[in-house]
C-alpha atoms as a PDB file:
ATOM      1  CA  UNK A   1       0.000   0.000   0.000  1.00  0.00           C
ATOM      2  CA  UNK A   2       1.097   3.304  -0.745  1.00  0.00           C
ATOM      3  CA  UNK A   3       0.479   5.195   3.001  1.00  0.00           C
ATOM      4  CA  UNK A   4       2.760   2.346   4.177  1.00  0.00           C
ATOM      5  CA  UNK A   5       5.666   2.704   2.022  1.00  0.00           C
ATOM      6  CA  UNK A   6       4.712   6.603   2.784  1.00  0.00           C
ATOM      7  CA  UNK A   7       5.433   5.477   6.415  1.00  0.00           C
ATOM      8  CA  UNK A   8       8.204   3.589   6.419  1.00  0.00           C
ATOM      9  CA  UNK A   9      10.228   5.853   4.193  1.00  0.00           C
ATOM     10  CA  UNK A  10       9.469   9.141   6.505  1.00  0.00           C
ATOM     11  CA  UNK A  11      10.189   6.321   9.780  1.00  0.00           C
ATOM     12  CA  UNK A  12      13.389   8.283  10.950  1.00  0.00           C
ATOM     13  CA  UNK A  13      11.668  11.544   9.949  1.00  0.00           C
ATOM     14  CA  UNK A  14       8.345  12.106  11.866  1.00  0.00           C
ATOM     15  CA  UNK A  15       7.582  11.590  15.034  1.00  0.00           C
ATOM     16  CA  UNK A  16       5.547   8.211  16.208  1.00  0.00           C
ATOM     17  CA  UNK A  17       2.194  10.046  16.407  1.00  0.00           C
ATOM     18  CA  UNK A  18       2.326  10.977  12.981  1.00  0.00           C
ATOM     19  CA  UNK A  19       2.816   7.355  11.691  1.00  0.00           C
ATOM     20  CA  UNK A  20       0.220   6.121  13.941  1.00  0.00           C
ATOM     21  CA  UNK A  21      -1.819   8.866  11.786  1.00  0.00           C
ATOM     22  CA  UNK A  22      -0.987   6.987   8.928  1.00  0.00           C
ATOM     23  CA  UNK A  23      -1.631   3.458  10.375  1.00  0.00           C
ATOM     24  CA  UNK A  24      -5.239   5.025  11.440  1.00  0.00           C
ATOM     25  CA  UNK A  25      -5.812   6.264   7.750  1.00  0.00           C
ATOM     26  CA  UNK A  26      -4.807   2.627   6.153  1.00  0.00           C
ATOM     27  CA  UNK A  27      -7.874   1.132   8.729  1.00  0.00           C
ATOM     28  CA  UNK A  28     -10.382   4.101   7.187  1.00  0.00           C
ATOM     29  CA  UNK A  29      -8.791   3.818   3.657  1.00  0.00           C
ATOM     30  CA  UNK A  30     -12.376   1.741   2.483  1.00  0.00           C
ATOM     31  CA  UNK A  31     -14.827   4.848   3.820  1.00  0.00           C
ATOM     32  CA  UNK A  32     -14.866   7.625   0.579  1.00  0.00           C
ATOM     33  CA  UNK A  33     -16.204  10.751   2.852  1.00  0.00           C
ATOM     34  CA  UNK A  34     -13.472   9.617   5.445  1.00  0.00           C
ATOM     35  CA  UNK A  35     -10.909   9.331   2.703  1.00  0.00           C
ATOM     36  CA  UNK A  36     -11.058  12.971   1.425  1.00  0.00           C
ATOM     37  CA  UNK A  37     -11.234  14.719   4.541  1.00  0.00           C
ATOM     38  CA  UNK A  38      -7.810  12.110   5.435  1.00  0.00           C
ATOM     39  CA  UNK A  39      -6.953  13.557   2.040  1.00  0.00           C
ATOM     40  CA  UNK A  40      -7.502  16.986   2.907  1.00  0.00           C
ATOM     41  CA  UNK A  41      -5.925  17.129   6.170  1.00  0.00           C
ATOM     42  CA  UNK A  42      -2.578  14.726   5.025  1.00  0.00           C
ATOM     43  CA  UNK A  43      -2.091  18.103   2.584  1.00  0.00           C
ATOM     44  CA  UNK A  44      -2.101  20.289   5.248  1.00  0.00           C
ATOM     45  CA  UNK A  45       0.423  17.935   7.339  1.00  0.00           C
ATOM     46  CA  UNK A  46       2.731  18.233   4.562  1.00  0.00           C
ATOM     47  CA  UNK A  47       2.728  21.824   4.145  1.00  0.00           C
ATOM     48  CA  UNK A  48       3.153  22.095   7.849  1.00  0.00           C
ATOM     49  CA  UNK A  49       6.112  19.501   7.182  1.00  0.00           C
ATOM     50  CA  UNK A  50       7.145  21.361   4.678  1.00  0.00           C
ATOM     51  CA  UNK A  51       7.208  24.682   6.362  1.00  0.00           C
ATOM     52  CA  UNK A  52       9.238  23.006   9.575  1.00  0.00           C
ATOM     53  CA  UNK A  53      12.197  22.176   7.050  1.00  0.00           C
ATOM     54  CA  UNK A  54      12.259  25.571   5.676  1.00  0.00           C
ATOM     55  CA  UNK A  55      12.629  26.695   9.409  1.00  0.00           C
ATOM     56  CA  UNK A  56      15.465  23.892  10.046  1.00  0.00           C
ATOM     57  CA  UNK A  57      17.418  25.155   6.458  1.00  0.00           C
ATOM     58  CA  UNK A  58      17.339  29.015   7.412  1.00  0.00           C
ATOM     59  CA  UNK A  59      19.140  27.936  10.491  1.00  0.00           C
END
């Protein structure tokens, strides 16, 4: 499955809550209306990501 290659290859990256966020979104991965607001909020994760590296870089 794609979340958990997602998952493993971010392991050393993310802290343990956010891959039990993707373990939770592989269980509601069958439920559509579930799926796109998992969708929805896994974009804003990764701009939040995202923005946290740019922080790290300017260092």
């Amino acid at each position: 499955m794609k979340l958990n290659l997602y998952s493993k290859i971010h392991l050393g990256l993310f802290p343990a809550s956010f891959i039990e966020y993707h373990k939770f979104v592989q269980c509601l991965l069958g439920h559509s209306a579930i799926f796109v607001f998992v969708k929805s909020f896994s974009i804003s994760n990764l701009y939040l990501t995202a923005r946290i590296y740019q922080s790290q870089d300017n260092k």
